[in-house]
PDB file of N, CA and C in Angstrom:
ATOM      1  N   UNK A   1      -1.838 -16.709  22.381  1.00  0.00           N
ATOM      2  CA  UNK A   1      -1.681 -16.623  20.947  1.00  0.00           C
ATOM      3  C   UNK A   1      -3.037 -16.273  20.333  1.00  0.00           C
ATOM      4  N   UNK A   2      -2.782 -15.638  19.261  1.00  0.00           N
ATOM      5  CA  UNK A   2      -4.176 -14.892  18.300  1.00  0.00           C
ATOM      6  C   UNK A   2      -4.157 -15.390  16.942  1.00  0.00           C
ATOM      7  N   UNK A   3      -4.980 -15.683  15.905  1.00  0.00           N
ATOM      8  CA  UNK A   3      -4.691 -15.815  14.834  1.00  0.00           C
ATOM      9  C   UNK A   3      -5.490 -15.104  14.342  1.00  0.00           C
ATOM     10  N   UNK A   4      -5.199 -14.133  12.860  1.00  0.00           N
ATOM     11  CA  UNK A   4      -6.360 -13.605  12.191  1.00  0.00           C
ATOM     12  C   UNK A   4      -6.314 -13.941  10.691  1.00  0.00           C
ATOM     13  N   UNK A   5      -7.523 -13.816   9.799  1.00  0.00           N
ATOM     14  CA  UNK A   5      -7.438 -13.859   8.606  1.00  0.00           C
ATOM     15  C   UNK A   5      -7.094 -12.713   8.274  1.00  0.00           C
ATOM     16  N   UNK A   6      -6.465 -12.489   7.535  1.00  0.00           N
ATOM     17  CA  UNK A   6      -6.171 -10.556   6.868  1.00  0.00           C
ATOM     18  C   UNK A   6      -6.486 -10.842   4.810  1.00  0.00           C
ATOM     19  N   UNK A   7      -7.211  -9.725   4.592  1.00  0.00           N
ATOM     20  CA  UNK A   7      -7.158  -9.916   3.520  1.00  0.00           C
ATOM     21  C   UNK A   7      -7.081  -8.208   2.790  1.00  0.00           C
ATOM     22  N   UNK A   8      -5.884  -8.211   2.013  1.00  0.00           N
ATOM     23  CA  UNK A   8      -5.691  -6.323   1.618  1.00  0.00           C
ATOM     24  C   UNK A   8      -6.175  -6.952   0.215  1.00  0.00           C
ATOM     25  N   UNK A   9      -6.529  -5.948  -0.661  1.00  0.00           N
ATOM     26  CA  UNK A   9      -7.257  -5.814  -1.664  1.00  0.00           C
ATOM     27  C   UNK A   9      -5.933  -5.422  -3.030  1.00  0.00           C
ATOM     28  N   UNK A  10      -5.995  -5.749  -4.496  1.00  0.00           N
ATOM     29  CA  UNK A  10      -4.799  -5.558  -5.229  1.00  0.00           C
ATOM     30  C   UNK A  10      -4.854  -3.820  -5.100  1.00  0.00           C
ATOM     31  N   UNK A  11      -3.440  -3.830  -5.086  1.00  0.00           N
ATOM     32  CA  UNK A  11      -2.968  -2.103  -5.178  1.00  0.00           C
ATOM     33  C   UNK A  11      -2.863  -1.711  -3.883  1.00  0.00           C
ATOM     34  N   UNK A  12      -3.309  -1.925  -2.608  1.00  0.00           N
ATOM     35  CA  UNK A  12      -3.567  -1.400  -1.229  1.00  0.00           C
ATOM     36  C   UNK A  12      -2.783  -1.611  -0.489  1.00  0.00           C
ATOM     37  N   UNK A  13      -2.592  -1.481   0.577  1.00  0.00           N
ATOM     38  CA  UNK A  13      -0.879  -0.633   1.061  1.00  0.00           C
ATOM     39  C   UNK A  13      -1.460  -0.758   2.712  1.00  0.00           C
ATOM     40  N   UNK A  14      -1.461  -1.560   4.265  1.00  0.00           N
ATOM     41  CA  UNK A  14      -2.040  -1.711   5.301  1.00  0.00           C
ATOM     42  C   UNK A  14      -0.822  -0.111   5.646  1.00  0.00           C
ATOM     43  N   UNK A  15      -1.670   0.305   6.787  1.00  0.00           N
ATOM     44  CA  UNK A  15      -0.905   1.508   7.405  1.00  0.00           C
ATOM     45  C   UNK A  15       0.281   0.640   8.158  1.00  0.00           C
ATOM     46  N   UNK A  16       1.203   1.896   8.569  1.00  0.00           N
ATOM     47  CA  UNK A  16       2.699   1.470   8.737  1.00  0.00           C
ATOM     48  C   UNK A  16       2.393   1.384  10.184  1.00  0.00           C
ATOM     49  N   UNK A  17       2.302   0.293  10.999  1.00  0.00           N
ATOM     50  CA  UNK A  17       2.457   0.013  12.637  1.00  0.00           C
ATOM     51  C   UNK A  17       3.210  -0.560  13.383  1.00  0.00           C
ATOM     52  N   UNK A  18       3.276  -0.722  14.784  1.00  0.00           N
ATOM     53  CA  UNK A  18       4.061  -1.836  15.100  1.00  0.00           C
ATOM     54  C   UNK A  18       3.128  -2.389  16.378  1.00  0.00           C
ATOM     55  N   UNK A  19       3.568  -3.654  17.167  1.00  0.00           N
ATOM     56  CA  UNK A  19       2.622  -4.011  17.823  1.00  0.00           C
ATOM     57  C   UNK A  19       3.996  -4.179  19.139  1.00  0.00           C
ATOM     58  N   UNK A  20       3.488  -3.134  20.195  1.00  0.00           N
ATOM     59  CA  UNK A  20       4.035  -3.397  21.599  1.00  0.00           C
ATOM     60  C   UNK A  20       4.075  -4.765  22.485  1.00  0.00           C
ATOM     61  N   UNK A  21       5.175  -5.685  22.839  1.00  0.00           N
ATOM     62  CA  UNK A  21       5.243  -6.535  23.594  1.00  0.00           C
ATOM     63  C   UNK A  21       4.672  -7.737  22.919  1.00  0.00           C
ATOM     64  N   UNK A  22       4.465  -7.666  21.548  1.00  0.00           N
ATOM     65  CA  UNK A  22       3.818  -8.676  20.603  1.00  0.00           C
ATOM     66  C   UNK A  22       4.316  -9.251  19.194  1.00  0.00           C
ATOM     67  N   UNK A  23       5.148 -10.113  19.346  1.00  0.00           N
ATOM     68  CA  UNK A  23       5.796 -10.545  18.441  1.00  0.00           C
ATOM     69  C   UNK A  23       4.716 -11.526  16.881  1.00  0.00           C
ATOM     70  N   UNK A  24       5.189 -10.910  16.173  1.00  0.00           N
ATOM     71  CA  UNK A  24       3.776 -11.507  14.751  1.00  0.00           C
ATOM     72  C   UNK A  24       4.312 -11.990  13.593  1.00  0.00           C
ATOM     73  N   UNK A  25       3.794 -13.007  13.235  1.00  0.00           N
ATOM     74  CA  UNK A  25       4.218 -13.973  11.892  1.00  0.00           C
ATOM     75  C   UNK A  25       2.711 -13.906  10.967  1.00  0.00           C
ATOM     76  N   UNK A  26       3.363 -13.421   9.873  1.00  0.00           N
ATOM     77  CA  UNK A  26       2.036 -13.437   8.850  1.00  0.00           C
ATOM     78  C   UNK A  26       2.694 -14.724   7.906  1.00  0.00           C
ATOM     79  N   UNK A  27       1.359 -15.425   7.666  1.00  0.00           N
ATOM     80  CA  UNK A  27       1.589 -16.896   6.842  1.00  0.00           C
ATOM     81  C   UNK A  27       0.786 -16.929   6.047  1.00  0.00           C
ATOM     82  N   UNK A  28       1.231 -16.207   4.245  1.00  0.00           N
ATOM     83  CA  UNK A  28       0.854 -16.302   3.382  1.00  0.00           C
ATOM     84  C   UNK A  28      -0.083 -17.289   3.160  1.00  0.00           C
ATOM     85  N   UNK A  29      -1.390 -17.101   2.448  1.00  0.00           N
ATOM     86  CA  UNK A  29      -1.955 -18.238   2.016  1.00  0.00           C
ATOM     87  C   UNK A  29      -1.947 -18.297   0.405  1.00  0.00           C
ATOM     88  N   UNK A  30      -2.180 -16.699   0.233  1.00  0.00           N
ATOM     89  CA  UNK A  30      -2.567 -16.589  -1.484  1.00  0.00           C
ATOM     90  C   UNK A  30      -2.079 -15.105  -1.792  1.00  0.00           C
ATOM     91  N   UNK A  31      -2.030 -15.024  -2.866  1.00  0.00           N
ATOM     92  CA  UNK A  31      -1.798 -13.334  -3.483  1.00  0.00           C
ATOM     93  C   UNK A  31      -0.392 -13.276  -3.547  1.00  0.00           C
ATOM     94  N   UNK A  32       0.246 -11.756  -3.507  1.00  0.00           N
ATOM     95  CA  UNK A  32       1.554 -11.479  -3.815  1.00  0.00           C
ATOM     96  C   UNK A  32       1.761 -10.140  -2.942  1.00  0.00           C
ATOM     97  N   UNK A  33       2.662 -10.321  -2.241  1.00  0.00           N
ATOM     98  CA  UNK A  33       2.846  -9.103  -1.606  1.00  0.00           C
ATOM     99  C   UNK A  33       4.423  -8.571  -1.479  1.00  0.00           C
ATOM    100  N   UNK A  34       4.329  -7.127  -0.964  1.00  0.00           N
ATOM    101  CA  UNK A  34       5.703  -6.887  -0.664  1.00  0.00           C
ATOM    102  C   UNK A  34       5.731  -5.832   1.170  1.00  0.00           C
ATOM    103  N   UNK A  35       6.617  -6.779   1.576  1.00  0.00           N
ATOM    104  CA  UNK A  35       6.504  -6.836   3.221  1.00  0.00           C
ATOM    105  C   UNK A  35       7.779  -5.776   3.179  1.00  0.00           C
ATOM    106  N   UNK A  36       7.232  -5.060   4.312  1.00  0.00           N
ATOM    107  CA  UNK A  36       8.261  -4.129   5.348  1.00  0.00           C
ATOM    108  C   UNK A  36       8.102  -4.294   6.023  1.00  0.00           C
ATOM    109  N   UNK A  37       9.574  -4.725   6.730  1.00  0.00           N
ATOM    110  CA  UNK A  37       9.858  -4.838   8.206  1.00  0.00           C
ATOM    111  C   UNK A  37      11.218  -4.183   8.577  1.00  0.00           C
ATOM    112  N   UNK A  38      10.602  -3.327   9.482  1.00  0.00           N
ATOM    113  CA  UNK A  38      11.976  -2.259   9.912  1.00  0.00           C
ATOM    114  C   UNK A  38      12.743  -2.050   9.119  1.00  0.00           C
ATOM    115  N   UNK A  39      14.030  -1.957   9.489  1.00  0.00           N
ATOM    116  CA  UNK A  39      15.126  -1.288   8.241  1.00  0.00           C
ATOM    117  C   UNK A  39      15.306  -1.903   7.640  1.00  0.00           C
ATOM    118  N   UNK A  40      15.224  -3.605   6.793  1.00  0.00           N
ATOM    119  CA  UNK A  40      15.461  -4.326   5.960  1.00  0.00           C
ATOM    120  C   UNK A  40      13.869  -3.808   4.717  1.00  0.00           C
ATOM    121  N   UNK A  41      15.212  -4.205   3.549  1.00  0.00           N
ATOM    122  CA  UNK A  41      14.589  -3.937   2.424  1.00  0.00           C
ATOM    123  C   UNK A  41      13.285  -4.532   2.311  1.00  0.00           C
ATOM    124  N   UNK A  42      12.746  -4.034   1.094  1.00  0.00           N
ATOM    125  CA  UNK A  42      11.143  -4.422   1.086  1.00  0.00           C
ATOM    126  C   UNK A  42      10.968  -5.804  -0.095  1.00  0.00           C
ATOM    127  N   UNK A  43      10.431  -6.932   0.901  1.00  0.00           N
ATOM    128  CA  UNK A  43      10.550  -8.369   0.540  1.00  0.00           C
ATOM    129  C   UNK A  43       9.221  -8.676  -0.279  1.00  0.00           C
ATOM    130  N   UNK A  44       9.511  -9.339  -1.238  1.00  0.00           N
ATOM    131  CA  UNK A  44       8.036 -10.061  -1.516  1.00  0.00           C
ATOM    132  C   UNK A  44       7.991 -11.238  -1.410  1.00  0.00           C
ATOM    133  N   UNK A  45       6.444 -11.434  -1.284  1.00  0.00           N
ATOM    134  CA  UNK A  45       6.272 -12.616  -0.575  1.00  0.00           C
ATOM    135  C   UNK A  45       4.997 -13.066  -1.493  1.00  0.00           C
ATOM    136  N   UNK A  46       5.295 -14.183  -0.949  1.00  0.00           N
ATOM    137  CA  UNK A  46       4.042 -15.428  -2.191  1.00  0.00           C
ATOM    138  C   UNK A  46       3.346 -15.721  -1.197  1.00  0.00           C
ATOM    139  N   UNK A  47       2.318 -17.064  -1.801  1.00  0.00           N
ATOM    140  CA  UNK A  47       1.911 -17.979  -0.999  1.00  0.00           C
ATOM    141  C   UNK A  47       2.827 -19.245  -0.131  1.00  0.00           C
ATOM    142  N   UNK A  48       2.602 -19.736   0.895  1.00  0.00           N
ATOM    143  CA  UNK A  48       3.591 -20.355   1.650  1.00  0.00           C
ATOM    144  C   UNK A  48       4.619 -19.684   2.353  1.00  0.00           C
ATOM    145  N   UNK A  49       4.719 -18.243   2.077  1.00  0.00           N
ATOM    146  CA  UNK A  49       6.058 -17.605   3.003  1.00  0.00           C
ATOM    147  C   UNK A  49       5.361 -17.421   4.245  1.00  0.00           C
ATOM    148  N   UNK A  50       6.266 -17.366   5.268  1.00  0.00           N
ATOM    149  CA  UNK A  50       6.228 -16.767   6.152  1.00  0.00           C
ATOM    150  C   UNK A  50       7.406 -15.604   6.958  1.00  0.00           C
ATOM    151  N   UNK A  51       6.504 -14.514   7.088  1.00  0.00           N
ATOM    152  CA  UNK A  51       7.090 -13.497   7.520  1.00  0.00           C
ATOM    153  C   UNK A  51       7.285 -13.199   9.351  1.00  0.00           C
ATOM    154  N   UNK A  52       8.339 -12.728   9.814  1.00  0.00           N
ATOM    155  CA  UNK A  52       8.653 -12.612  11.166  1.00  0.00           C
ATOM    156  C   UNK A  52       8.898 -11.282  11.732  1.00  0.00           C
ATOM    157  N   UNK A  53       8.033 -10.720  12.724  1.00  0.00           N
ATOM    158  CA  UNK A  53       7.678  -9.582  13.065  1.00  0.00           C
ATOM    159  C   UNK A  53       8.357  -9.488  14.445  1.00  0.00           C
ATOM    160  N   UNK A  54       9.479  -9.106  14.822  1.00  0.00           N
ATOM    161  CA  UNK A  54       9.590  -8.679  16.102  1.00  0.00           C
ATOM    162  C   UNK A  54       8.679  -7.317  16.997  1.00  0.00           C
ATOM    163  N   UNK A  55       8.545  -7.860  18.114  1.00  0.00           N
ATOM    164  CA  UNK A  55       7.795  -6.693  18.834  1.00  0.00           C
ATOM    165  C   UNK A  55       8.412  -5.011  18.434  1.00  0.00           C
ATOM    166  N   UNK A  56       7.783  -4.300  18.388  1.00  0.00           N
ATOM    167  CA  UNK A  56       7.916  -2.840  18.540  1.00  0.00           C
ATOM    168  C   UNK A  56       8.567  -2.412  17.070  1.00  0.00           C
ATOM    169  N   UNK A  57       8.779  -3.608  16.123  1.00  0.00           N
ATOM    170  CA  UNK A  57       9.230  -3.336  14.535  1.00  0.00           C
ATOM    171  C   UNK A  57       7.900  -3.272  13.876  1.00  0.00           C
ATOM    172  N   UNK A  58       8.734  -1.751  13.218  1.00  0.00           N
ATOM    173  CA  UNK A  58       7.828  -0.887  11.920  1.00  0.00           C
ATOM    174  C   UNK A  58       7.208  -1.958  11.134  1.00  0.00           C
ATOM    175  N   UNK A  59       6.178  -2.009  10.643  1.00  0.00           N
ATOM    176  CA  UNK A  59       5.735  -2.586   9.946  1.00  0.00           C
ATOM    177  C   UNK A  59       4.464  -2.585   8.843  1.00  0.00           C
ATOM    178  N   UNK A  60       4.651  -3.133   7.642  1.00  0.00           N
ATOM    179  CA  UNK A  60       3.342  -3.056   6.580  1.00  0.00           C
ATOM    180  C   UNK A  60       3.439  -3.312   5.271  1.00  0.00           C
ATOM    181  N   UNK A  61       2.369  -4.316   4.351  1.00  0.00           N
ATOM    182  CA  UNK A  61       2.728  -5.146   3.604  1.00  0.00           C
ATOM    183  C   UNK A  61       1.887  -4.504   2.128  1.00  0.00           C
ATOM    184  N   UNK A  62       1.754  -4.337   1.262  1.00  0.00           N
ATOM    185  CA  UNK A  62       1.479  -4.331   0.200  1.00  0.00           C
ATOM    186  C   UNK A  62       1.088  -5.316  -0.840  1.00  0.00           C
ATOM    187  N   UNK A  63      -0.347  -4.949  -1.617  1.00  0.00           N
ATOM    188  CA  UNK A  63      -0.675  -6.162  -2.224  1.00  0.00           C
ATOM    189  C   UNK A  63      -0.010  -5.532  -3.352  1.00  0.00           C
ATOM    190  N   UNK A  64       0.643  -6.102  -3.878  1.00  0.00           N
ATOM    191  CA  UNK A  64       1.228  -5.714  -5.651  1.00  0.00           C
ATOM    192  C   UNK A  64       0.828  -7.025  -6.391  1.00  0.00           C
ATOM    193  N   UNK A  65      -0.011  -8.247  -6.469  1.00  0.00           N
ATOM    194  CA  UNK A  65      -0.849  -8.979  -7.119  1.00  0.00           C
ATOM    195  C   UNK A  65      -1.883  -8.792  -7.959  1.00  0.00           C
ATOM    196  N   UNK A  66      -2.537  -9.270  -9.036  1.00  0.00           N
ATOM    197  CA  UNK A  66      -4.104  -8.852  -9.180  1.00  0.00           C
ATOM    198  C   UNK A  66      -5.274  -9.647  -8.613  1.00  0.00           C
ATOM    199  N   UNK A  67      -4.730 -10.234  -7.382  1.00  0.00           N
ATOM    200  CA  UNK A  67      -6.157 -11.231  -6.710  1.00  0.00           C
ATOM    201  C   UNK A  67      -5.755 -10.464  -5.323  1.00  0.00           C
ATOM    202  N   UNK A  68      -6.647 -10.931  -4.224  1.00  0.00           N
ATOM    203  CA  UNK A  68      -6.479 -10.552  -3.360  1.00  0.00           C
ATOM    204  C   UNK A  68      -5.445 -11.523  -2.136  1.00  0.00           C
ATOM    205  N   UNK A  69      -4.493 -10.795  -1.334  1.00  0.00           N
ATOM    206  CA  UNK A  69      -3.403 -10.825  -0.786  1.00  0.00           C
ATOM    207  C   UNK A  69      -4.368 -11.621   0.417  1.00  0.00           C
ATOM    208  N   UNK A  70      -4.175 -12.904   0.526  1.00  0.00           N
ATOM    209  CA  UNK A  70      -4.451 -13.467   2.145  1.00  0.00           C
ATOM    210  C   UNK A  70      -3.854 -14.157   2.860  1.00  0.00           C
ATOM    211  N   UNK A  71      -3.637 -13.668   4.006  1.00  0.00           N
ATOM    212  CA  UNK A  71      -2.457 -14.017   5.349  1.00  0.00           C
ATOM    213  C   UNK A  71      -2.993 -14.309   6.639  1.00  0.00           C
ATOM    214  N   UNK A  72      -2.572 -15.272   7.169  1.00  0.00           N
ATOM    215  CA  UNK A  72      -2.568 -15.300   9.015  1.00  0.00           C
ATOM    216  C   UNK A  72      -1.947 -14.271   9.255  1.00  0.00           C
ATOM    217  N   UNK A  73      -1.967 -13.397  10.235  1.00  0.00           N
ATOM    218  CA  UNK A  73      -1.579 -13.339  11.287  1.00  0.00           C
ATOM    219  C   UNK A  73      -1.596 -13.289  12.272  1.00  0.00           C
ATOM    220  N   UNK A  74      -0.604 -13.907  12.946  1.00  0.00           N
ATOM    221  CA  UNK A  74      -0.287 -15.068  14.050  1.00  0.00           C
ATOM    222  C   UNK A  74       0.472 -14.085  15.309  1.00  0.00           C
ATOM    223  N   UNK A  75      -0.269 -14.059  16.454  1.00  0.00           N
ATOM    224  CA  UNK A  75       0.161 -13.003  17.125  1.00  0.00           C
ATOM    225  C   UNK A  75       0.844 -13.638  18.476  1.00  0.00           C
ATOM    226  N   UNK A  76       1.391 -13.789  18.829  1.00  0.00           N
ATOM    227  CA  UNK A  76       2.048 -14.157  20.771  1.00  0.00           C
ATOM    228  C   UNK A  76       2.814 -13.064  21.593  1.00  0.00           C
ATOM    229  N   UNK A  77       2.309 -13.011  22.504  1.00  0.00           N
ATOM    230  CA  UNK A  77       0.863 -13.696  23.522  1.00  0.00           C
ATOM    231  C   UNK A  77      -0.184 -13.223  22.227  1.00  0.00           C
ATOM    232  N   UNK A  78      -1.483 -12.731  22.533  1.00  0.00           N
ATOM    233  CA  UNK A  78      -2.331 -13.132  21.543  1.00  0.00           C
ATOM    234  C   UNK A  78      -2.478 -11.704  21.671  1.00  0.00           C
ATOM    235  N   UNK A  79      -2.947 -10.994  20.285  1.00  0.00           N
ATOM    236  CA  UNK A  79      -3.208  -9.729  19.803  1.00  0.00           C
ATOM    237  C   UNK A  79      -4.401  -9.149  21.001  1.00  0.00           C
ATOM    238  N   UNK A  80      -3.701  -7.269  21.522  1.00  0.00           N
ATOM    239  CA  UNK A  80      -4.786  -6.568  21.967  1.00  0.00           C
ATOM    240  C   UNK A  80      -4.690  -5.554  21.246  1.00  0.00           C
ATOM    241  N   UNK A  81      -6.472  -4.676  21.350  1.00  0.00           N
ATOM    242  CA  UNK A  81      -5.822  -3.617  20.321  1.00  0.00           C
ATOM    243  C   UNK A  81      -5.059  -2.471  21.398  1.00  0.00           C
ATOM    244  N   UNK A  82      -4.921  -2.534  22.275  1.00  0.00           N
ATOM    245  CA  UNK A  82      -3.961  -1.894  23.567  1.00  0.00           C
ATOM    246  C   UNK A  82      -2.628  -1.884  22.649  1.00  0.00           C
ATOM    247  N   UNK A  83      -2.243  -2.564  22.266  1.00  0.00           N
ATOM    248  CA  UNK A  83      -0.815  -2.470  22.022  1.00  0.00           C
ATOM    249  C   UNK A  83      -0.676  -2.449  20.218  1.00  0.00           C
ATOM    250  N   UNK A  84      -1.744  -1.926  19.635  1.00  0.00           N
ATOM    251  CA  UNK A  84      -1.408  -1.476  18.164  1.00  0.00           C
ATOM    252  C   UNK A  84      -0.765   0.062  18.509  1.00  0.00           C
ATOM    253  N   UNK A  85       0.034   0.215  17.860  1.00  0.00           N
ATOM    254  CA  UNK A  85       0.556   1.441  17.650  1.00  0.00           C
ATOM    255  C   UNK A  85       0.283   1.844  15.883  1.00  0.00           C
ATOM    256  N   UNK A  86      -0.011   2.980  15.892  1.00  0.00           N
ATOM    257  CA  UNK A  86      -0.219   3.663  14.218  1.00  0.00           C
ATOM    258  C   UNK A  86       0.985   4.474  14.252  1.00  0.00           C
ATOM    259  N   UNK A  87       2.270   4.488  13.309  1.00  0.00           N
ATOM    260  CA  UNK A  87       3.366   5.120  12.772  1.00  0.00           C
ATOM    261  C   UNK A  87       2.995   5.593  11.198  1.00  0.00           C
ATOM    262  N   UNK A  88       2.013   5.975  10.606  1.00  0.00           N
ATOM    263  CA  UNK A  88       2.080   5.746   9.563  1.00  0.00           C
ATOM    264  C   UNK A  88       2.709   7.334   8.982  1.00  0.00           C
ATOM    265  N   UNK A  89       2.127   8.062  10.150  1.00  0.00           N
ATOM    266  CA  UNK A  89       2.698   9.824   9.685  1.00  0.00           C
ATOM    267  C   UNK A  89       4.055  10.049  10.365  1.00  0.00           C
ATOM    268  N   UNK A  90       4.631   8.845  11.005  1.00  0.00           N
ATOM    269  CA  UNK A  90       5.932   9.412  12.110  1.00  0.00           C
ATOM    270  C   UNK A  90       6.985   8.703  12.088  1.00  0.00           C
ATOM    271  N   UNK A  91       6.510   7.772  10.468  1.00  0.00           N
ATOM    272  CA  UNK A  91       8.017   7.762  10.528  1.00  0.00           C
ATOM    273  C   UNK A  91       7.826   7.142   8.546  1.00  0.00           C
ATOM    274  N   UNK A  92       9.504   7.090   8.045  1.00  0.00           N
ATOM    275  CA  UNK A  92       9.319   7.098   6.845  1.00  0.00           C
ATOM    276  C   UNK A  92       9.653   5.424   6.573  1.00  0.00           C
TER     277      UNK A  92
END
C-alpha cells in the first residue's frame, strides 16, 4: 500500500489516467471537487468523501472550489510509476 498527499489548485483539471493492476481510493480532506470515474457520471465530492478507483478505470478529478482541493491517495499494492498509464488524448 502507498499513500499520497495530492493537492490540484482551484479551476485545474489532473490528466485523464488509469493505474494498471492498482486499485485507488482518494480521501478527501478539503476543497470541492468533481470526480470521473469510468462511465459513471461526474460526482462531486467534499471533504470526508471517499472515492473508489478500480484498476485499469479511466480516471480524473477536478477542483471546481475556490481553495485548494486536498486528497489521499491511497494506492494497493502500493503505487509504481510502471503502471501509470496517460489516456488523456485517447480517450473522451
Amino acid at each position: 500500500m502507498s499513500i499520497a498527499r495530492a493537492r490540484v489548485e482551484p479551476g485545474v483539471t489532473t490528466r485523464r489516467h488509469r493505474l494498471k493492476g492498482i486499485t485507488e481510493r482518494y480521501f478527501v480532506i478539503s476543497g470541492k471537487g468533481l470526480v470521473e470515474v469510468g462511465d459513471l457520471p461526474p460526482q462531486e465530492v467534499n471533504a470526508g468523501d471517499i472515492v473508489l478507483i478500480p484498476p485499469m478505470c479511466p480516471q480524473r478529478i477536478t477542483n471546481i472550489g475556490k481553495d485548494d482541493l486536498i486528497f489521499l491517495a491511497i494506492c494497493s499494492p502500493r503505487y509504481t510509476q510502471e503502471a501509470y498509464e496517460d489516456i488523456e488524448d485517447t480517450e473522451a
